[in-house]
N, C-alpha and C. Protein backbone atom coordinates (compact mmCIF):
# COMPACT_ATOMS: atom_id res chain seq x y z
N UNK A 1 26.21 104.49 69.55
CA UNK A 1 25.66 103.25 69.08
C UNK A 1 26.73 102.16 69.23
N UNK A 2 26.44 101.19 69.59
CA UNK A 2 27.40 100.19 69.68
C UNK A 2 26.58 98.84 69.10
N UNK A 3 27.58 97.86 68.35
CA UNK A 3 27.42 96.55 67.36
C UNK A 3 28.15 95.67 67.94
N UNK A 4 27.73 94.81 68.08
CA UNK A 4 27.64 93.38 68.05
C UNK A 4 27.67 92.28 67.02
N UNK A 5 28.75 91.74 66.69
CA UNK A 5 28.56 91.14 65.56
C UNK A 5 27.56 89.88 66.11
N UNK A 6 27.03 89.02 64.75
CA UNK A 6 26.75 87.67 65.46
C UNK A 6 27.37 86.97 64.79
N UNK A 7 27.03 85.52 65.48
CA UNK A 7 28.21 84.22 64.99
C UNK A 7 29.21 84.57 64.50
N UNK A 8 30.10 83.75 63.79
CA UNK A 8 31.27 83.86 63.49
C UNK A 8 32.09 84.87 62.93
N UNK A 9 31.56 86.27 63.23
CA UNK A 9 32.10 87.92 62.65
C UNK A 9 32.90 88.47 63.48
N UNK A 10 33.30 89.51 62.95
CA UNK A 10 34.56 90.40 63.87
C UNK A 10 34.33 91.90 63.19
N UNK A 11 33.75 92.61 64.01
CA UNK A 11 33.77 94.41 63.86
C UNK A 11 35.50 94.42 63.87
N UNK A 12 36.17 95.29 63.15
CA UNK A 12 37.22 95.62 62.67
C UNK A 12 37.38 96.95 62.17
N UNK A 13 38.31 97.81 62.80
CA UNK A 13 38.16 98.88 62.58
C UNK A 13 40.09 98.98 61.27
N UNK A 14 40.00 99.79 60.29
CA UNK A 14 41.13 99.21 59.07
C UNK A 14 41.60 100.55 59.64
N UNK A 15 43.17 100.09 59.97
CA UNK A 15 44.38 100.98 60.37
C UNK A 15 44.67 101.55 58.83
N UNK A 16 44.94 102.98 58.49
CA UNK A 16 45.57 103.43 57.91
C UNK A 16 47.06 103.46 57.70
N UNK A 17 47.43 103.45 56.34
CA UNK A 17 48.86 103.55 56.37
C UNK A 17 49.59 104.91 56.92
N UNK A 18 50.83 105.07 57.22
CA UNK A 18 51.23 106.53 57.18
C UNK A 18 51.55 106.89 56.48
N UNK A 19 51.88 107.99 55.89
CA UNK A 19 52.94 108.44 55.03
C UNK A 19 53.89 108.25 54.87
N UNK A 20 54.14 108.21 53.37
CA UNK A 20 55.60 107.18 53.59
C UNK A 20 56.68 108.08 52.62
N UNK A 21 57.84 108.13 53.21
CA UNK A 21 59.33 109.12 52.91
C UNK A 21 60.31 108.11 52.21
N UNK A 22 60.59 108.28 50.55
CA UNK A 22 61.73 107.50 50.23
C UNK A 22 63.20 108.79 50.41
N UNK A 23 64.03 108.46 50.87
CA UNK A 23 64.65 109.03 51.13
C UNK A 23 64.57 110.76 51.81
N UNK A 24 64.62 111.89 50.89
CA UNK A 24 63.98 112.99 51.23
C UNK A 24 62.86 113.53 50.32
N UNK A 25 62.31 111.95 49.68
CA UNK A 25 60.83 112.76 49.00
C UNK A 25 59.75 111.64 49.73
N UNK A 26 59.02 112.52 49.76
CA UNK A 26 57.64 111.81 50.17
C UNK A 26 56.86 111.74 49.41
N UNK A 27 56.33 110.44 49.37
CA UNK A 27 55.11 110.37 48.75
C UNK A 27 53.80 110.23 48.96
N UNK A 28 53.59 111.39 47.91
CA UNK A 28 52.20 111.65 48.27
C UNK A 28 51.21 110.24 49.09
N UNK A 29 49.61 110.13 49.53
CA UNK A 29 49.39 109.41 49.94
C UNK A 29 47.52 108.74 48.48
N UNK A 30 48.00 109.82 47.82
CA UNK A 30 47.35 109.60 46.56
C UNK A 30 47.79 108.64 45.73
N UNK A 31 49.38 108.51 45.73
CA UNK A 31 49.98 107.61 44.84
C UNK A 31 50.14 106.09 45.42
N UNK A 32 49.84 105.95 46.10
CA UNK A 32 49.81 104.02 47.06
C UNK A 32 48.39 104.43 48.11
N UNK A 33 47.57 104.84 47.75
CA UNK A 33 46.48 105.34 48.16
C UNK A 33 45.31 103.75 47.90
N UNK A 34 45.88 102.75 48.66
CA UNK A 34 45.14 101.43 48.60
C UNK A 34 44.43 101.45 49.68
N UNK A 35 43.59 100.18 49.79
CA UNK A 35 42.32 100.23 50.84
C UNK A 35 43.51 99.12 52.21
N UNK A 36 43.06 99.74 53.11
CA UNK A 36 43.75 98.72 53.94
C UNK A 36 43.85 97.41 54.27
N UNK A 37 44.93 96.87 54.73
CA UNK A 37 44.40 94.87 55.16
C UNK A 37 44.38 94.82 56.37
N UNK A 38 45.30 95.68 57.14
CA UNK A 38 45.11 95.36 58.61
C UNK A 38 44.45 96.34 59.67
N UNK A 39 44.16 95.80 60.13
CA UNK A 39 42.54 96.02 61.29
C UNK A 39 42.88 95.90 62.60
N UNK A 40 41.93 96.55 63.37
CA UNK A 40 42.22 96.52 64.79
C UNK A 40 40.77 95.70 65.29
N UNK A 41 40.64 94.56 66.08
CA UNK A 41 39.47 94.03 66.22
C UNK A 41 38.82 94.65 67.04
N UNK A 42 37.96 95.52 66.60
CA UNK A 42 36.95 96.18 67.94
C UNK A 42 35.56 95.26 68.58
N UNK A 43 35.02 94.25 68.08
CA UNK A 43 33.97 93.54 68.77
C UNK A 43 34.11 91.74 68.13
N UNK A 44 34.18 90.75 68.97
CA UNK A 44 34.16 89.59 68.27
C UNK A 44 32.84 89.14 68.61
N UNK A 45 32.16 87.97 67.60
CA UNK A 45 30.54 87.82 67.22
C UNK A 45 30.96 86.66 68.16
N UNK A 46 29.92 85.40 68.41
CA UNK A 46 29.68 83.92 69.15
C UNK A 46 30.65 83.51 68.38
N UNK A 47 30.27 82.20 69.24
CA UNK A 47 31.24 80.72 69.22
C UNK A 47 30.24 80.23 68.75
N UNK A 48 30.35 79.47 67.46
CA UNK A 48 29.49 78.42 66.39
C UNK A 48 30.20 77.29 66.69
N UNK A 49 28.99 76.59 67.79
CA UNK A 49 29.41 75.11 68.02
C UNK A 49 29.69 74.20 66.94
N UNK A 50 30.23 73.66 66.12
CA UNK A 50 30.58 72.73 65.10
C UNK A 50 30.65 71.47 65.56
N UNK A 51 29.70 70.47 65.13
CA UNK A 51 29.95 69.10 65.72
C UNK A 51 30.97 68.29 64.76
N UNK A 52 31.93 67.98 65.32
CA UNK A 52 33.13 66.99 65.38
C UNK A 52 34.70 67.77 64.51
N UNK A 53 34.08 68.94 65.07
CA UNK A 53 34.81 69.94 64.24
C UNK A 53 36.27 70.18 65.43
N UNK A 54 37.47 70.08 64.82
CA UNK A 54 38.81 70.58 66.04
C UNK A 54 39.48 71.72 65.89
N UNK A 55 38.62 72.78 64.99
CA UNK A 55 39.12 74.11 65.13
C UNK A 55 39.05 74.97 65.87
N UNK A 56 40.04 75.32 66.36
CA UNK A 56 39.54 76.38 67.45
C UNK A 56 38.45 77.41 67.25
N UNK A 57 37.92 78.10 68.73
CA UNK A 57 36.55 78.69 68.65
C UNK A 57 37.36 79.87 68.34
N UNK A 58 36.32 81.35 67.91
CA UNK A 58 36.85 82.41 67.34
C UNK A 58 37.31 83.46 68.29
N UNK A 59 36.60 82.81 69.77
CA UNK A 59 37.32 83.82 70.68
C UNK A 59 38.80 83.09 71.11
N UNK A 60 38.95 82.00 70.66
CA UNK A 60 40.48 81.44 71.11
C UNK A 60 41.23 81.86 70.03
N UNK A 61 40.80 82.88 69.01
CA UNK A 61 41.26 83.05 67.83
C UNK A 61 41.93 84.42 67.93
N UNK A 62 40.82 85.16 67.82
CA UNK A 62 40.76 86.82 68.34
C UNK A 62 40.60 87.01 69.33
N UNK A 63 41.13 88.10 69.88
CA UNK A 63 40.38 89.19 70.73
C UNK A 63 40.19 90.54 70.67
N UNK A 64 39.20 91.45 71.31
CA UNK A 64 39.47 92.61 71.10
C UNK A 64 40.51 93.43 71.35
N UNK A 65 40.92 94.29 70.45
CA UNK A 65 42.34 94.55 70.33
C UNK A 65 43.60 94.40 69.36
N UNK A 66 42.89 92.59 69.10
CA UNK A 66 44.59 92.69 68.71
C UNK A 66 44.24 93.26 67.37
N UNK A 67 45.21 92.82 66.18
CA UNK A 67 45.38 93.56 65.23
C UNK A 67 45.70 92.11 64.03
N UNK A 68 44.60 92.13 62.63
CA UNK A 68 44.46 91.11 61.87
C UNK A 68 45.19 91.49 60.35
N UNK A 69 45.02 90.58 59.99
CA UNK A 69 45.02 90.84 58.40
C UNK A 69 44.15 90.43 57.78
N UNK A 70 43.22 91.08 56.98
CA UNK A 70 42.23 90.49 56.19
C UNK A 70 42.17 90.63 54.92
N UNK A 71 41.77 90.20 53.47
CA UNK A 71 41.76 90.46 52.01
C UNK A 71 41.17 92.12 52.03
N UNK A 72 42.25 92.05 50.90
CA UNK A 72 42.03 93.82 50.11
C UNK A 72 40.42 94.27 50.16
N UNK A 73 39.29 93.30 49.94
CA UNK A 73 38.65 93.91 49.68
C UNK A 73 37.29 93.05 49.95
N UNK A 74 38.16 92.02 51.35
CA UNK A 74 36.87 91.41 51.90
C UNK A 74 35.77 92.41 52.68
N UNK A 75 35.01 91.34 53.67
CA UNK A 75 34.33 92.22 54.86
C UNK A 75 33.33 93.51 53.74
N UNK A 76 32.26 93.99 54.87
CA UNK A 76 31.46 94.87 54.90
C UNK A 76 31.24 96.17 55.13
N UNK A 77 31.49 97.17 54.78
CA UNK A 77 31.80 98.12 55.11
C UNK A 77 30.79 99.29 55.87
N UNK A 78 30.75 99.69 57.16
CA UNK A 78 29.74 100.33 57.68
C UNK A 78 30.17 101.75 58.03
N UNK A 79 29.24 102.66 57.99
CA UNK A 79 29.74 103.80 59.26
C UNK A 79 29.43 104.23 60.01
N UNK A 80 30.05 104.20 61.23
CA UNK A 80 29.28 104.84 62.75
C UNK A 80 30.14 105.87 63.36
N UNK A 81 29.47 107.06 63.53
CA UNK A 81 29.72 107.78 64.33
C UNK A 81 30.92 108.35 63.52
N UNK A 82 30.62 108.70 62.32
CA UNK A 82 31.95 109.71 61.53
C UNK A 82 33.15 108.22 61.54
N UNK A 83 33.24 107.14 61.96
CA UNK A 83 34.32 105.88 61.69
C UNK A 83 33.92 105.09 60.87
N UNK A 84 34.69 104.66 60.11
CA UNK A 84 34.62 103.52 58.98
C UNK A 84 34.98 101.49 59.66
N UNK A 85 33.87 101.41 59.38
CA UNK A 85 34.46 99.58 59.84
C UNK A 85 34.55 98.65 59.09
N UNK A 86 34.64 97.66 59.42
CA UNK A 86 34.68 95.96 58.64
C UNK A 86 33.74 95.63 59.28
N UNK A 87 32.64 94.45 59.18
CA UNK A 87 32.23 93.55 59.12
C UNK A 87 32.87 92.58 58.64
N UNK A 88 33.89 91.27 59.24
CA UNK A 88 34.31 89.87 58.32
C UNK A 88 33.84 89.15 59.17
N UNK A 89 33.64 87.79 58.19
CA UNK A 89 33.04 86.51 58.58
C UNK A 89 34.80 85.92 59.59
N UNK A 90 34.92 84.86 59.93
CA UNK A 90 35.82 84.01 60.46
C UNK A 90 36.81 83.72 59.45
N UNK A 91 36.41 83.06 58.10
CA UNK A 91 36.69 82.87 57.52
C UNK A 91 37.87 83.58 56.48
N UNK A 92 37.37 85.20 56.98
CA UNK A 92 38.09 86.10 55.93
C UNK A 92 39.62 86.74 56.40
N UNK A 93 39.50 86.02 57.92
CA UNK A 93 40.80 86.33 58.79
C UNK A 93 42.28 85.72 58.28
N UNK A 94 42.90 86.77 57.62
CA UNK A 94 44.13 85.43 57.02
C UNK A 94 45.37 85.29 58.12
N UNK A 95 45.59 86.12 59.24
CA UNK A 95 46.49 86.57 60.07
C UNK A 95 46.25 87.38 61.12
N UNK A 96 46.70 86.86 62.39
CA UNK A 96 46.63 87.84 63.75
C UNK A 96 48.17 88.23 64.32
N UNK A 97 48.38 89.80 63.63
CA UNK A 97 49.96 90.31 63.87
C UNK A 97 50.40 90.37 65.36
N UNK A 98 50.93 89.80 65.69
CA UNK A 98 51.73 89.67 67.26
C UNK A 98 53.06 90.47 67.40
C-alpha cells in the first residue's frame, strides 16, 4: 500500500533511539523509553498556493529522505505494513537535520 499525503503534510517515518551505554552500564531502553522527534520523510503532500504569501513552498522545504524534527507528540499516527508513521501538517516541522 502506498500514501500520499495531501496539501501541506509529510508521511514521516520516527527513527528510534539506540541504546544508550553510560560508561560500562547500559541503560535499559525502558528507562528513557520516550516517543521519538526525529523522522525520516518518506512522502511530501502539494504545494498550497498562498496568495501574497513569501514562504517557501513545502517541497523547497523537504524532501524525501531527509531527516526532521517534529513535537513529542505532534502528527498522526498510522500503521502500514507491520511500520509505524507520522502524518504532520507543515506547520508541525520545527527542523530539517543536515
Amino acid at each position: 500500500m502506498k500514501i500520499q499525503p495531501v496539501d501541506e503534510r509529510v508521511l514521516v517515518k520516527p527513527i528510534e533511539e539506540e541504546e544508550r551505554k553510560v560508561g560500562s552500564i547500559y541503560i535499559p531502553d525502558t528507562a528513557s523509553k520516550d516517543r521519538p522527534q526525529i523522522g525520516e520523510v518518506i512522502a511530501v503532500g502539494d504545494d498550497v498556493v498562498h496568495t501574497n504569501e513569501t514562504r517557501k513552498k513545502l517541497s523547497e522545504l523537504v524532501k524525501v529522505g531527509d531527516r526532521i524534527i517534529y513535537p513529542k507528540y505532534g502528527g498522526t499516527e498510522i500503521k502500514l505494513d507491520e511500520d509505524e508513521y507520522l502524518i504532520i501538517s507543515r506547520s508541525d516541522i520545527l527542523a530539517v537535520v543536515k
